[in-house]
Protein backbone atom coordinates (compact mmCIF):
# COMPACT_ATOMS: atom_id res chain seq x y z
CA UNK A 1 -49.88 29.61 16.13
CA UNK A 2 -49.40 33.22 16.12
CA UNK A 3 -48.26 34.94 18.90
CA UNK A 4 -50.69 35.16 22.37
CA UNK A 5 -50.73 39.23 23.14
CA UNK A 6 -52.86 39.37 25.89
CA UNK A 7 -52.97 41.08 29.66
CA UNK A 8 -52.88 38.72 32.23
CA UNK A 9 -53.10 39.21 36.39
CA UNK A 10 -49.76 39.13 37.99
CA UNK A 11 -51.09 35.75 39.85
CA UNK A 12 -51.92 34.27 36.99
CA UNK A 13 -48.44 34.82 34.83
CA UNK A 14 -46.78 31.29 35.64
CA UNK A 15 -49.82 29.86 34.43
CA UNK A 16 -50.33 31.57 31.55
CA UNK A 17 -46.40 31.22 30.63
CA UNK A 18 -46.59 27.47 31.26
CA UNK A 19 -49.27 26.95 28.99
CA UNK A 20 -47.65 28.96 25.96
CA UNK A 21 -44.49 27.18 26.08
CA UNK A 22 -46.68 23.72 26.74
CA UNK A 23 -48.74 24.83 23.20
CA UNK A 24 -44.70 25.84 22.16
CA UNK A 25 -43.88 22.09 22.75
CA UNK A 26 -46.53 20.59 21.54
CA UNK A 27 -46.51 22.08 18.30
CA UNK A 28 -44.08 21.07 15.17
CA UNK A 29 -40.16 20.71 16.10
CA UNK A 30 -39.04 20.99 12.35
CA UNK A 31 -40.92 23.91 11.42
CA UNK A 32 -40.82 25.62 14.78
CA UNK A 33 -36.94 25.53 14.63
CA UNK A 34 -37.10 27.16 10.83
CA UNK A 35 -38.88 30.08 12.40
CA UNK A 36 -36.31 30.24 14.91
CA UNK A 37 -33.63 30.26 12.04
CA UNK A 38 -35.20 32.44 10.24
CA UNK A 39 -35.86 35.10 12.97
CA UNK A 40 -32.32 35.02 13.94
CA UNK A 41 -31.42 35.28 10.09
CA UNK A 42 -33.50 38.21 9.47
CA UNK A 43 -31.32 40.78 11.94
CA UNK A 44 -29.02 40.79 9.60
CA UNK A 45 -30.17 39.76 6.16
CA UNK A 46 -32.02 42.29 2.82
CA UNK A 47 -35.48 41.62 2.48
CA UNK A 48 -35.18 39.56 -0.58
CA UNK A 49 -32.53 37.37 1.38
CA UNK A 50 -35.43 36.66 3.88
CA UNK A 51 -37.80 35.90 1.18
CA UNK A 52 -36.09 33.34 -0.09
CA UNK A 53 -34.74 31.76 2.97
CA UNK A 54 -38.46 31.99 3.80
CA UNK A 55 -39.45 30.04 0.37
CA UNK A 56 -37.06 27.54 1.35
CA UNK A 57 -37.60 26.77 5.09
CA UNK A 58 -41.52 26.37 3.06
CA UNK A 59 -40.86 23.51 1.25
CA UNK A 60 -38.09 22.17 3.69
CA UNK A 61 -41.31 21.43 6.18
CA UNK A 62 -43.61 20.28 3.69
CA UNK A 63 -41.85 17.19 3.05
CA UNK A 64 -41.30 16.65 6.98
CA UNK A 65 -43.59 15.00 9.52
CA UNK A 66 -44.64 18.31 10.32
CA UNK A 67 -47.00 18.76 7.53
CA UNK A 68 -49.90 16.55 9.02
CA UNK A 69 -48.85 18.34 12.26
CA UNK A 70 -49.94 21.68 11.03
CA UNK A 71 -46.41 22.33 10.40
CA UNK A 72 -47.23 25.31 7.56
CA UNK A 73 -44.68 27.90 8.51
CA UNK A 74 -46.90 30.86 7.27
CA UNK A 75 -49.99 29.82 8.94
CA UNK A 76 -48.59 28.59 12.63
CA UNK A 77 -46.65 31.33 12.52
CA UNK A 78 -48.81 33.97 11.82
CA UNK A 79 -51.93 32.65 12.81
CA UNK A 80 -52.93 33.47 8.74
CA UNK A 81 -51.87 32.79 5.64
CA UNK A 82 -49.66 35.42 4.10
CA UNK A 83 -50.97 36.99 0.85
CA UNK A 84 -48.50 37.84 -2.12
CA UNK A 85 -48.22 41.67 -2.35
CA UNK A 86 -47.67 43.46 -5.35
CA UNK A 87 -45.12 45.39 -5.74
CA UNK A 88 -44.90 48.30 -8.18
């Protein structure tokens, strides 16, 4: 569900709002409203604070309706599925 950059005409802005925040409400409450928590909790929080609020929010929506929804945090959110990175 990752985010819609795009250019649109001036005329054709309420449109093209309407339908992102249709696709918003259409999509899955539970999870959508962890990514909302965890935006908002990421201003102030360490990266490894994130992380694991992230790893939790994870498994808080896959035992939620949500799941059969498409309700995977990483992949709505970012449109793909976040690799692990190694760190050295």
């Amino acid at each position: 569900m990752g985010p819609d950059l795009e250019a649109v005409d001036d005329a054709d802005l309420l449109n093209e709002a309407m339908a992102v925040a249709q696709k918003l409400a259409d999509g899955p409450p539970v999870s959508l409203g962890l990514i909302k928590g965890q935006i908002e909790a990421a201003w102030n929080s360490s990266l490894a604070s994130t992380l694991d609020d992230e790893a939790s929010s994870q498994a808080r929506a896959f035992v939620t309706e949500d799941l059969p929804r498409g309700g995977c945090l990483c992949a709505k959110a970012s449109g793909a599925l976040h690799r692990p990175i190694a760190m050295s």
